[in-house]
Protein backbone atom coordinates (compact mmCIF):
# COMPACT_ATOMS: atom_id res chain seq x y z
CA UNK A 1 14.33 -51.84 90.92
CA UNK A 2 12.40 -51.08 87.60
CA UNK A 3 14.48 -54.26 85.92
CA UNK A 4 16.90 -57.31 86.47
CA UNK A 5 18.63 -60.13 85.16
CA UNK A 6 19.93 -63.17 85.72
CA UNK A 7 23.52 -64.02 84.29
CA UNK A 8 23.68 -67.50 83.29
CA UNK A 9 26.56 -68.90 81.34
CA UNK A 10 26.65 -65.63 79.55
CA UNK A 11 29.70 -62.89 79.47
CA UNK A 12 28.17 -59.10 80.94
CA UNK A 13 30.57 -56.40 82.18
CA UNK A 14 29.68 -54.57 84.87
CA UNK A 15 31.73 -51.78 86.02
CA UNK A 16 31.98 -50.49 89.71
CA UNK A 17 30.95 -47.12 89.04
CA UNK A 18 27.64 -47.72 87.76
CA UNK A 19 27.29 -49.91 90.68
CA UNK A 20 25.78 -48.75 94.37
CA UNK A 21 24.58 -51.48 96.38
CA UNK A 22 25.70 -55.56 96.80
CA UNK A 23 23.12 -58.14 98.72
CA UNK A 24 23.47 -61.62 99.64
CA UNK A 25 20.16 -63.21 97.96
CA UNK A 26 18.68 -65.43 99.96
CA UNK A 27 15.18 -67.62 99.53
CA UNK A 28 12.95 -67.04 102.88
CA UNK A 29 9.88 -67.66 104.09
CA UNK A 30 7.14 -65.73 104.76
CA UNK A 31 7.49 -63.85 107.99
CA UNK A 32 11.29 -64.74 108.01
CA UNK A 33 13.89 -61.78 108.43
CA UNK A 34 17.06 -63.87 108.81
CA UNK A 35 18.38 -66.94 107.40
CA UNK A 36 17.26 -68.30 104.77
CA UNK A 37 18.64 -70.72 102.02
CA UNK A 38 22.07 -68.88 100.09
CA UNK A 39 20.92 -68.44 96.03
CA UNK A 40 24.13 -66.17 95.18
CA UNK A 41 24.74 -62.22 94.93
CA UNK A 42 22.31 -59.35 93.77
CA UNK A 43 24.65 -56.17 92.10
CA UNK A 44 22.06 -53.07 92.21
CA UNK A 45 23.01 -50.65 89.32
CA UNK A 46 22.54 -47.02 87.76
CA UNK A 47 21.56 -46.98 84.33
CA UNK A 48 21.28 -44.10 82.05
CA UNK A 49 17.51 -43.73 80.44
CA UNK A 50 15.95 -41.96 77.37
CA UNK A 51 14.97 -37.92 78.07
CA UNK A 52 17.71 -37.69 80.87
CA UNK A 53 16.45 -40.41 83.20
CA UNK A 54 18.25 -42.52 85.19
CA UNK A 55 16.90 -46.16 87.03
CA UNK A 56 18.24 -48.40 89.05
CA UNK A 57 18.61 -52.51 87.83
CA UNK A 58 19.15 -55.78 89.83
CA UNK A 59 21.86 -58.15 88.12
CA UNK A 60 21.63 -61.31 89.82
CA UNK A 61 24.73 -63.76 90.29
CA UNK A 62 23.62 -67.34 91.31
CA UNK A 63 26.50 -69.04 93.13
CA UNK A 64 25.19 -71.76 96.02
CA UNK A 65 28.64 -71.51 97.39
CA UNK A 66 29.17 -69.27 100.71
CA UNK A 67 32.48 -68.66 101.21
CA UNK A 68 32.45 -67.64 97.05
CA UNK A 69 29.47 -65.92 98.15
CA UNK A 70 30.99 -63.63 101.41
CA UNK A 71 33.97 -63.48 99.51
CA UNK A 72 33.04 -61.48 96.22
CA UNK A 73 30.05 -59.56 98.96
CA UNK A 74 32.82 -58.46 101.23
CA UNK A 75 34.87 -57.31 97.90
CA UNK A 76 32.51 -55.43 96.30
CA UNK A 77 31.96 -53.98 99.14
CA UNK A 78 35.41 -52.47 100.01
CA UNK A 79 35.64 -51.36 96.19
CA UNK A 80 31.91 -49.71 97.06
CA UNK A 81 33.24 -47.95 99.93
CA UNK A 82 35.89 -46.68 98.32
CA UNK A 83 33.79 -43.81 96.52
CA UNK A 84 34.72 -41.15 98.38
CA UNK A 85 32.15 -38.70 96.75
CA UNK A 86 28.92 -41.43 97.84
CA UNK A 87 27.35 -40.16 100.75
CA UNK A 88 26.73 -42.15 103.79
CA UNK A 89 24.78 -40.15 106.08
CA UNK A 90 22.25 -37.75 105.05
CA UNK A 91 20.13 -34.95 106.32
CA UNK A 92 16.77 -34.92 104.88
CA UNK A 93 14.18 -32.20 104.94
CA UNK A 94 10.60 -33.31 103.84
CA UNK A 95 7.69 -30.32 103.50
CA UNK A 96 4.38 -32.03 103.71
CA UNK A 97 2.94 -28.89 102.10
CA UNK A 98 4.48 -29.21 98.53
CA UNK A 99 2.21 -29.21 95.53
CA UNK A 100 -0.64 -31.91 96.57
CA UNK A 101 0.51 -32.90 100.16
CA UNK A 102 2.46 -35.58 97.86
CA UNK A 103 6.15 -34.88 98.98
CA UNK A 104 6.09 -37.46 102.79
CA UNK A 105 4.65 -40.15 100.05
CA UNK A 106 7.39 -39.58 97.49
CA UNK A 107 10.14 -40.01 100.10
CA UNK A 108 8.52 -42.83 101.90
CA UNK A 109 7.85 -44.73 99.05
CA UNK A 110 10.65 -43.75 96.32
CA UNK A 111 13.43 -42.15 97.60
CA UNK A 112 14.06 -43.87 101.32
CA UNK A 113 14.15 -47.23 100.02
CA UNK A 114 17.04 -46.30 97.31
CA UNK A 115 18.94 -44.74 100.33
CA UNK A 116 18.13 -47.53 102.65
CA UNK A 117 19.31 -50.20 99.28
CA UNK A 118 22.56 -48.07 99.48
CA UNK A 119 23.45 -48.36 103.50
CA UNK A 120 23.02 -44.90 103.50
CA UNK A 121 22.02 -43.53 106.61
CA UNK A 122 19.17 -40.89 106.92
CA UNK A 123 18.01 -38.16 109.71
CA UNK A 124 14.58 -37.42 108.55
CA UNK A 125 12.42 -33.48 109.41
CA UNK A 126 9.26 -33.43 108.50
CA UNK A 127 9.09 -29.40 108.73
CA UNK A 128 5.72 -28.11 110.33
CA UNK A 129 5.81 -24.78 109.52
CA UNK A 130 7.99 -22.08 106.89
CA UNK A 131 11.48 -21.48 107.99
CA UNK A 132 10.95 -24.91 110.08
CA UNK A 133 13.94 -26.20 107.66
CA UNK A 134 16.02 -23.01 108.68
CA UNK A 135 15.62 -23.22 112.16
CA UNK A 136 17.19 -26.88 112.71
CA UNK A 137 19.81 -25.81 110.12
CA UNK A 138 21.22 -23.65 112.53
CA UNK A 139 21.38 -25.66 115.09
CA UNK A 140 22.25 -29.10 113.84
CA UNK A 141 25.77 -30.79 113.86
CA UNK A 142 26.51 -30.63 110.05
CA UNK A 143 29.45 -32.21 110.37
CA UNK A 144 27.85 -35.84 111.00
CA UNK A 145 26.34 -35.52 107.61
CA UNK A 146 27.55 -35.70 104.13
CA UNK A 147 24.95 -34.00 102.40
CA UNK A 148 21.41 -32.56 102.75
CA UNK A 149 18.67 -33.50 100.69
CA UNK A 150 15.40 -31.34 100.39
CA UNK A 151 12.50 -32.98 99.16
CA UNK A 152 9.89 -30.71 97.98
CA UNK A 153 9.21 -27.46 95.88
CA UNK A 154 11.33 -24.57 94.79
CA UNK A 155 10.17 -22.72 97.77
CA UNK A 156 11.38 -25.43 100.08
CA UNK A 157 14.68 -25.88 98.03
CA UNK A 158 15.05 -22.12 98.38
CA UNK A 159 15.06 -22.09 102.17
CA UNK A 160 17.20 -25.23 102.86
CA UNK A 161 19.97 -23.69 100.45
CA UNK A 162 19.67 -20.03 101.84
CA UNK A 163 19.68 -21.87 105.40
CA UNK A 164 23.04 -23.86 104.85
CA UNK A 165 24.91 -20.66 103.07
CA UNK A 166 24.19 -18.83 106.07
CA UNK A 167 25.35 -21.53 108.48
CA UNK A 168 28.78 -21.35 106.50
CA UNK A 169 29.09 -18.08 107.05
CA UNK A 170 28.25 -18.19 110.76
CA UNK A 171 30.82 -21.22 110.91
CA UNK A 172 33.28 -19.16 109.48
CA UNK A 173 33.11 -16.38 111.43
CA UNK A 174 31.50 -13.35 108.80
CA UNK A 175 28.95 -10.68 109.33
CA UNK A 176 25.90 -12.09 108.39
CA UNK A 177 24.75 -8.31 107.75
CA UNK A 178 27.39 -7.87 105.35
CA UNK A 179 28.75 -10.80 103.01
CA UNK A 180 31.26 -9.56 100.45
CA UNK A 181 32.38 -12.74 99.62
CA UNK A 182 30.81 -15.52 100.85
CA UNK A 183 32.35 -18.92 101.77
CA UNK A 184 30.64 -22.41 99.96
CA UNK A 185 28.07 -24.60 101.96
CA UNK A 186 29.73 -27.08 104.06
CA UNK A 187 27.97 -30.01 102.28
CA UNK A 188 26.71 -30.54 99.26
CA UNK A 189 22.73 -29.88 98.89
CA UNK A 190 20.26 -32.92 97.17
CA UNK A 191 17.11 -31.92 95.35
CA UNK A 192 14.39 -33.77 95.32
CA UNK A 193 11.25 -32.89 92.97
CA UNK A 194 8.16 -32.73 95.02
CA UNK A 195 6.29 -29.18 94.13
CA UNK A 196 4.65 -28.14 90.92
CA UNK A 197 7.08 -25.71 88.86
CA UNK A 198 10.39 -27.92 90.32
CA UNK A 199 12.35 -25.32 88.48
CA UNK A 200 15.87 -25.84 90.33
CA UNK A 201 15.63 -30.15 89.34
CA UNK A 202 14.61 -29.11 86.01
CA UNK A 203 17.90 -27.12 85.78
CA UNK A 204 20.19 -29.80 88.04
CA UNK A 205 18.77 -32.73 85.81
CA UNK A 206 17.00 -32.02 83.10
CA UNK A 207 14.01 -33.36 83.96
CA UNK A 208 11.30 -33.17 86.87
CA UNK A 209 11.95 -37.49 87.88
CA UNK A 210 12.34 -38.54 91.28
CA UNK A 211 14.04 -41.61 91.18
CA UNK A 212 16.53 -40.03 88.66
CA UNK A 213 16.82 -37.21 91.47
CA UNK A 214 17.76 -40.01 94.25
CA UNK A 215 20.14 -41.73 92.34
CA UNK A 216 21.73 -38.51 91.21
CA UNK A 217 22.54 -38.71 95.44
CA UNK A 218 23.27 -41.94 95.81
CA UNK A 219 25.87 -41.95 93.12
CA UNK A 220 27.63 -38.91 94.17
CA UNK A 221 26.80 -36.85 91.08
CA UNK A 222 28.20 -33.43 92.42
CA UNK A 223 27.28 -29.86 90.50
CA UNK A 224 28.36 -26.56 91.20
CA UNK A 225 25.93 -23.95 91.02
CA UNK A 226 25.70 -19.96 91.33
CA UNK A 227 23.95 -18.10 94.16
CA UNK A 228 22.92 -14.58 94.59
CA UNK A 229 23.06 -12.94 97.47
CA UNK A 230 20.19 -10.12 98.04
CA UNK A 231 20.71 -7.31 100.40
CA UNK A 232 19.76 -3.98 101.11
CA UNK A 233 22.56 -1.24 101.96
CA UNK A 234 22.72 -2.41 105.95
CA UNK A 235 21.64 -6.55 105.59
CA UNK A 236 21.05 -9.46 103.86
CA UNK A 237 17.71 -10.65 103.55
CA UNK A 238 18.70 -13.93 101.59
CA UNK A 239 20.79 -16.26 99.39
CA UNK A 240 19.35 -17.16 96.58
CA UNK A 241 19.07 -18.69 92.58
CA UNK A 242 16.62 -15.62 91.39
CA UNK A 243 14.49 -12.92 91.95
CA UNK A 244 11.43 -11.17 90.59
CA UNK A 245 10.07 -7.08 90.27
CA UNK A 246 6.87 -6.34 88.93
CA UNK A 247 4.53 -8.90 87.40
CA UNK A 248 6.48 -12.28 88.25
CA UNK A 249 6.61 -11.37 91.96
CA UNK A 250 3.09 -10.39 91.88
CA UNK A 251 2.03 -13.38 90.43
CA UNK A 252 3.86 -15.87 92.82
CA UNK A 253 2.54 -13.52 95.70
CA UNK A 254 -0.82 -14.06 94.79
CA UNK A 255 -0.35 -17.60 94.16
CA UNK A 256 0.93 -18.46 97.45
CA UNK A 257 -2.15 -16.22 99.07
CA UNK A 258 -4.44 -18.98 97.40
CA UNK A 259 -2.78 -22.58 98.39
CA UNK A 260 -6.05 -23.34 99.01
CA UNK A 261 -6.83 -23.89 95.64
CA UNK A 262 -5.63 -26.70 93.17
CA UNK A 263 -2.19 -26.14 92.10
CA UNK A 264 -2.73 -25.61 88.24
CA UNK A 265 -5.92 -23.59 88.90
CA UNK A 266 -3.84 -21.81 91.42
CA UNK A 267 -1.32 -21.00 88.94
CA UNK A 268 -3.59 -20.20 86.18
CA UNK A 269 -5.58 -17.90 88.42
CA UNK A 270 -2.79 -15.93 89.81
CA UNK A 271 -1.65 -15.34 85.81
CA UNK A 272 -4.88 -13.88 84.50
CA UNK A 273 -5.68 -11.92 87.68
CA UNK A 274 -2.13 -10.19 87.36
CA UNK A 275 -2.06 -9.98 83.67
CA UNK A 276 -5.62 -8.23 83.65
CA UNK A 277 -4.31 -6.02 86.53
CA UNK A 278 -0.98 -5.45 84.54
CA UNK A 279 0.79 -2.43 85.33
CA UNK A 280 4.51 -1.03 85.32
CA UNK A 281 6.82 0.15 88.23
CA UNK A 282 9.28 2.82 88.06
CA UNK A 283 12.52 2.04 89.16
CA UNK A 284 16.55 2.50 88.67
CA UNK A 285 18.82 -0.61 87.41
CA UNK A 286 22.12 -0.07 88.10
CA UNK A 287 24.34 -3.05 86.48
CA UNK A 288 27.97 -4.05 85.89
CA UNK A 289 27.11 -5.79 81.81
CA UNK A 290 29.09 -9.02 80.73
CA UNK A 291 28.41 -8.84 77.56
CA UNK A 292 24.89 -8.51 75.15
CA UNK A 293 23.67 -11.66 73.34
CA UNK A 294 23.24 -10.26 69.91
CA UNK A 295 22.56 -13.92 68.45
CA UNK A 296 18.88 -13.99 70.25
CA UNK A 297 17.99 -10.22 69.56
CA UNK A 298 14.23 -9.74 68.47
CA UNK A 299 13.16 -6.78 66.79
CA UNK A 300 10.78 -4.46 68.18
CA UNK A 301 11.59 -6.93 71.70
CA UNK A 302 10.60 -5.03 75.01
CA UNK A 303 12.30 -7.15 76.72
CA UNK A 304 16.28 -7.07 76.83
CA UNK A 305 18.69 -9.53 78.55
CA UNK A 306 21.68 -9.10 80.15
CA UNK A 307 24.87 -11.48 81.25
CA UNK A 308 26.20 -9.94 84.33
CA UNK A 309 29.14 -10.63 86.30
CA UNK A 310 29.46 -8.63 89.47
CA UNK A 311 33.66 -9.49 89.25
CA UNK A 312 33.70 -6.99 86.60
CA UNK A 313 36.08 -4.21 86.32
CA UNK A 314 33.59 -1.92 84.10
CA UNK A 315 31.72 1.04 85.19
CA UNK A 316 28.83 0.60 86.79
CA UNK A 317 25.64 1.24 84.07
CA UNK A 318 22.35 2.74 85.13
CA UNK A 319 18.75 2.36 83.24
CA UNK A 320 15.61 4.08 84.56
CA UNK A 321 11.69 3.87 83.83
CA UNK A 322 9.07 2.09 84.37
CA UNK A 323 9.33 -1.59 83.76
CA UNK A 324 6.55 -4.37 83.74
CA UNK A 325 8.84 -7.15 84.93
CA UNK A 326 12.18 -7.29 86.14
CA UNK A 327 14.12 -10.35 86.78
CA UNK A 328 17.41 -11.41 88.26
CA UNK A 329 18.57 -15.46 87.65
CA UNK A 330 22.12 -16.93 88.33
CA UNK A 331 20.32 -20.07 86.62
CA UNK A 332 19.02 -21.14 83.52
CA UNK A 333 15.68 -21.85 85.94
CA UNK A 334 14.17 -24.26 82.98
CA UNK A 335 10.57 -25.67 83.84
CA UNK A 336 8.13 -27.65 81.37
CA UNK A 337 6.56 -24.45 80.49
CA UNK A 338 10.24 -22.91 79.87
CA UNK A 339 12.47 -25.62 77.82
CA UNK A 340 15.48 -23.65 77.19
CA UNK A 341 14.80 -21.61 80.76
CA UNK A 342 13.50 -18.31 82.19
CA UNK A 343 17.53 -17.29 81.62
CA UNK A 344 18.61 -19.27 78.61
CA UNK A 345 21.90 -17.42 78.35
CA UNK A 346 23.43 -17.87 81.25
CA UNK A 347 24.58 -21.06 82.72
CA UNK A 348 24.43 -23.17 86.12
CA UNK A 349 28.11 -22.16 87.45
CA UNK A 350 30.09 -19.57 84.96
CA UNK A 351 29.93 -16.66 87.78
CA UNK A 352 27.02 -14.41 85.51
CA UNK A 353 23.54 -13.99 86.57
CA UNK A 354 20.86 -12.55 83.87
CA UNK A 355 18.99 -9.70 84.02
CA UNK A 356 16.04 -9.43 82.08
CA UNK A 357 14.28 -6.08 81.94
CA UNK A 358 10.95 -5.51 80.76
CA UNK A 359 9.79 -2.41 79.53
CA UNK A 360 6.10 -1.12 79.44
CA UNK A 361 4.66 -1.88 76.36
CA UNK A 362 1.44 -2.82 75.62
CA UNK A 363 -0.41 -6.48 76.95
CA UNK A 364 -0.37 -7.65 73.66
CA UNK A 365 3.18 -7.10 72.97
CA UNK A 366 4.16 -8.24 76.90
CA UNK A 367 1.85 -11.74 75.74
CA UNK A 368 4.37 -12.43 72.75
CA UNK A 369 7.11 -11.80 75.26
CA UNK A 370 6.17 -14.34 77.55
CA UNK A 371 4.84 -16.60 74.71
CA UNK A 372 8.57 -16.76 73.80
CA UNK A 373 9.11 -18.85 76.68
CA UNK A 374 7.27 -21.95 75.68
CA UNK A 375 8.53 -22.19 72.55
CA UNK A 376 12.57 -24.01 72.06
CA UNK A 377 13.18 -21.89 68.53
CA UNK A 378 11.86 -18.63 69.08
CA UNK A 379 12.86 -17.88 72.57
């Protein structure tokens, strides 16, 4: 862990929830993997750390004794087991691809011994190719698993979730063509920061930190979360936290085109090339408006934002024109570059998704727009 202690003739409470993992300590030698001399119990915790963090710490309890010693291990074990939300087998998805071919390392090296400290069992993919994770998705026996963890970036997060909402509905019998009302995953989905923007941990936690990520898991931390589903008139192409029209989607098209490259230089490219080649497209919004956010109007803003919530009993409201981005988020989608989010109004599960229209305006004025986004007061 990042810290222990020893308790020695000094009172510390310790309470079961924080708590994931019991060991017998023992002293061994080297090359030994059995045996070994009985020094007492080790208690593996979850602590809560500054900026949203969270770390794990080692308390250990001396006691020479065992029968004390098999005694309190076989307690705290029942009590352990008795956290019904803890997973205890997982499915894990690891793209090799993310960000700097650093996701198989993370795993590895963070986030399978924190599973393996917590006897939870793992069924590793290494995917090999895009829609790799999708593929075994629809095949695999869910059911053995209590969750599925995706380690990697947006992208990858974005597949694995669109992959098990359309295994629910095939479970459950729908038209995959047509989903009115789709049913919920089957499991619950782990995210794992791995990528570069790591948008959807950002929103989950707070923070782009992988062991803060894993223990999240570990401990059973569950969190609802809206989807979208995007169709056209006769299918469904996709399930999914957000969308983007105009120069957004341009500018993650042309960043994926040049993987080749370093990721910020990547990123940085794909900005100026589409901001120097910034142009509008004309198209028709039509909307069903939750209500209008009068308490983060700008003046003279070109770009207006939108709380909808498709349950809504209102008429149907239609804008046309020609827009320079268009955007569609059922998250706050918050990112270093983004504190308060891409969709700061709307929320991880209250049943709205933003949408934030663009008009054409000049490059100047579309530059304070998205300068808006890095700052916390004037967004």
């Amino acid at each position: 862990g990042d810290s222990s202690m020893v308790l020695q003739a000094q009172e510390e409470i310790v309470e079961m929830k924080d708590v994931f993992s019991v060991k017998l300590k023992r002293r061994r030698f080297a090359g030994q993997k059995k045996g070994g001399t009985l020094l007492g119990i080790t208690i593996f915790k979850c602590l809560n750390k500054e900026e949203n963090k969270l770390t794990d710490c080692a308390i250990h309890l001396n006691n020479l004794s065992e029968d004390h010693c098999q005694s309190w291990f076989r307690h705290l074990k029942e009590i352990l087991n008795g956290f019904q939300n803890r997973p205890k087998s997982l499915k894990v998805f690891v793209n090799p691809s993310s960000h700097r071919r650093e996701a198989a390392h993370v795993y590895f090296e963070q986030v399978a011994p924190l599973f393996k400290l917590a006897d939870i069992k793992t069924d590793v993919t290494v995917t090999e190719y895009e829609g790799h994770a999708l593929s075994v998705l629809k095949e695999c026996e869910l059911q053995a698993f209590d969750g599925v963890v995706c380690v990697g970036g947006d992208g990858s997060v974005s597949e694995v979730a669109h992959g098990l909402l359309l295994r629910a509905q095939i479970d459950a019998g729908k038209d995959i063509d047509y989903v009115s009302k789709p049913v919920r995953a089957p499991v619950p989905l782990g995210v794992i920061p791995a990528g570069t923007t790591n948008i959807l941990a950002h929103t989950l936690y707070g923070v782009k930190h992988v062991v803060t990520a894993t223990l999240h898991i570990v401990m059973g931390h569950i969190q609802a979360v809206d989807v979208c589903t995007f169709s056209t008139p006769s299918k469904l192409l996709r399930f999914g936290f957000s969308a983007m029209f105009g120069f957004g989607a341009r500018t993650l098209a042309l960043a994926e085109k040049h993987r080749w490259m370093p990721s910020s230089q990547r990123k940085d490219f794909a900005f100026i090339k589409t901001l120097a080649d910034l142009k509008p497209e004309e198209c028709e919004l039509s909307f069903l408006p939750l209500r209008i956010p009068q308490e983060d109007s700008h003046e003279n803003d070109s770009n207006t934002e939108l709380l909808l919530y498709l349950g809504s009993k209102d008429q149907w409201q239609r804008i046309q024109g020609h827009f320079l981005n268009v955007s569609i988020m059922a998250i706050p989608c918050l990112c270093s570059m983004a504190p308060r989010g891409l969709a700061p109004n709307t929320r991880l599960n209250n049943g709205s998704m933003a949408l934030i229209v663009v008009q054409n305006t000049s490059r100047t004025e579309f530059i304070k727009h998205l300068k808006r986004y890095t700052s916390v007061k004037n967004q």
